[in-house]
Protein backbone atom coordinates (compact mmCIF):
# COMPACT_ATOMS: atom_id res chain seq x y z
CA UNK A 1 8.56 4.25 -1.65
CA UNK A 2 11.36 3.35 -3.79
CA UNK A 3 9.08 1.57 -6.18
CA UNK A 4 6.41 4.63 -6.79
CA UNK A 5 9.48 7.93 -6.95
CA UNK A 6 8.19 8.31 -10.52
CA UNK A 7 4.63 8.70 -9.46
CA UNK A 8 5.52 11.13 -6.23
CA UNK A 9 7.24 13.29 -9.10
CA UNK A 10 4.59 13.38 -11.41
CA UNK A 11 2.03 13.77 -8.59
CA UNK A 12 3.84 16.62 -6.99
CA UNK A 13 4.30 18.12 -10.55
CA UNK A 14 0.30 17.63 -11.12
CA UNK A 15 -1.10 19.16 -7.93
CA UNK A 16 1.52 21.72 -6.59
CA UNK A 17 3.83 22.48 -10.27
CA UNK A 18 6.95 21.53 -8.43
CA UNK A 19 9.83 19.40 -9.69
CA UNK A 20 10.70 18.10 -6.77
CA UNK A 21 14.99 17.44 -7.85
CA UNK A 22 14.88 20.98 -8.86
CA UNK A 23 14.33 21.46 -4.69
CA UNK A 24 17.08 19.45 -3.07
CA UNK A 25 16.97 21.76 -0.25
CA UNK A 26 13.26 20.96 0.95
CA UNK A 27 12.85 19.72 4.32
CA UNK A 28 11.73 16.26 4.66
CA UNK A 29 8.98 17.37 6.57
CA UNK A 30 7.81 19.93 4.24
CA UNK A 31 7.84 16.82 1.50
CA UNK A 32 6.35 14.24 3.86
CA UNK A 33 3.52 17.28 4.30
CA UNK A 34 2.93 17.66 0.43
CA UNK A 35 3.43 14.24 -0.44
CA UNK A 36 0.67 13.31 2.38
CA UNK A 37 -1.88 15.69 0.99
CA UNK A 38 -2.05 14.23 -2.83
CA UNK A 39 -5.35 13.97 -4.09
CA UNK A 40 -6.72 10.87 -5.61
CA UNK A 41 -6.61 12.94 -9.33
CA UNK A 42 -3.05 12.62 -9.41
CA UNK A 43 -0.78 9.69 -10.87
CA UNK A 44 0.02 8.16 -7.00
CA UNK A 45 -3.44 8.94 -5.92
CA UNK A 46 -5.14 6.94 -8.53
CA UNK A 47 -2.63 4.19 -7.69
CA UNK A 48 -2.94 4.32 -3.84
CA UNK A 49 -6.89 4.22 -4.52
CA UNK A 50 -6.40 1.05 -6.48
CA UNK A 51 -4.46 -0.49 -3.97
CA UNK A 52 -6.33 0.19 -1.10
CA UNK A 53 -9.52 -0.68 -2.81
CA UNK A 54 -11.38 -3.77 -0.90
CA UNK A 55 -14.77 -3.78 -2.24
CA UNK A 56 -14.70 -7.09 -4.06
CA UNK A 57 -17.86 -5.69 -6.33
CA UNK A 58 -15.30 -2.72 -7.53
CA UNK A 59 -11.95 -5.01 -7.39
CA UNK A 60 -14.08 -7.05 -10.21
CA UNK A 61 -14.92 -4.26 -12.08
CA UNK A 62 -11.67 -3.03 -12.49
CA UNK A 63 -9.99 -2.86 -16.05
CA UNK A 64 -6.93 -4.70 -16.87
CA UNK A 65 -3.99 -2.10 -15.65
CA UNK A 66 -6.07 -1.74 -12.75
CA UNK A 67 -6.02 -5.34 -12.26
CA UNK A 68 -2.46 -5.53 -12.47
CA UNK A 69 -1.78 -2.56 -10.48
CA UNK A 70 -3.67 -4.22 -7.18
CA UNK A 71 -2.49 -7.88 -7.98
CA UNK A 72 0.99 -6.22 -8.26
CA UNK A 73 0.76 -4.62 -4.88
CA UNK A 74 -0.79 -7.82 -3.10
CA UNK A 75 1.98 -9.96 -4.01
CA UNK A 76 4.61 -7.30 -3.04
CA UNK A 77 2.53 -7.07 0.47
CA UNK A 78 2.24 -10.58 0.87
CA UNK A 79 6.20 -11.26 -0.39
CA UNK A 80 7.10 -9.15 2.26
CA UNK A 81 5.40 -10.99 5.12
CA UNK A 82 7.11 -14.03 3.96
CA UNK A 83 10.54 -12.99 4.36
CA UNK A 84 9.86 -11.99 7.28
CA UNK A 85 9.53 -15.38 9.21
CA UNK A 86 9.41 -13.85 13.42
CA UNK A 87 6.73 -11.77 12.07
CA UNK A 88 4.94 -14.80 9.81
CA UNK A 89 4.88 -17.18 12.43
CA UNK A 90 3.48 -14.59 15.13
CA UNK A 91 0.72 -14.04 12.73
CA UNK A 92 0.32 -17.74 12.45
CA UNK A 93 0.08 -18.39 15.98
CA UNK A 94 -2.67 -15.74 16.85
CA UNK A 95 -4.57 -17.55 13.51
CA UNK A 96 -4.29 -20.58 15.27
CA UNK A 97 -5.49 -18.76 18.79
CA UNK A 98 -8.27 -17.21 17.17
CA UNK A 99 -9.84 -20.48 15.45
CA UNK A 100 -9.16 -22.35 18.52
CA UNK A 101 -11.18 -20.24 20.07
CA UNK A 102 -14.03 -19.47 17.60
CA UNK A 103 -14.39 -23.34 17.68
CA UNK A 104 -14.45 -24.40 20.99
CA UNK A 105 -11.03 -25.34 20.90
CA UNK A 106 -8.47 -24.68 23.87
CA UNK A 107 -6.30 -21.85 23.89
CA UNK A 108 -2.72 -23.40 23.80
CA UNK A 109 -2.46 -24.38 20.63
């Protein structure tokens, strides 16, 4: 979240005209609630649509800051799940599991 605070602020300027550290008094609910309802026309909704976009046909289509946007996001995603190394290696196993399994292998791998 730390990483997209400009784009919440812009967004929540866009869509509802507030400026959100003129309200340091909101309830975190109230902002969970307003930041949760963003539509995709505003600066975090464009970005969140980018990086959730899986549709290899669009993903090839997309210009270059779009390109950079979801390639930016990937390798934070997939920089995270390597630092975590219980979490990696659980993944890993149920990997193994699975192709074990789709290929007649046995189960204790």
């Amino acid at each position: 979240m730390r990483e997209d605070w400009p784009l919440i602020e812009a967004s929540l300027a866009k869509q509802y005209g507030i400026r959100i550290r003129q309200h340091g008094d909101m309830p975190w609910e109230e902002f969970c609630t307003l930041v949760s309802g963003l539509m995709s026309d505003t600066p975090l909704g464009s970005v969140v649509t980018i990086r959730a976009e899986n549709d290899p046909k669009v993903i090839k289509g997309f210009n270059a800051d779009q390109k950079r946007i979801y390639n930016g996001w990937r390798k934070r995603r997939a920089e995270r799940k390597l630092d975590d190394q219980v979490k990696l290696n659980q993944e890993m196993q149920a990997l193994e599991t699975a192709m074990a399994r789709m290929f007649g292998g046995g189960v204790d791998v």
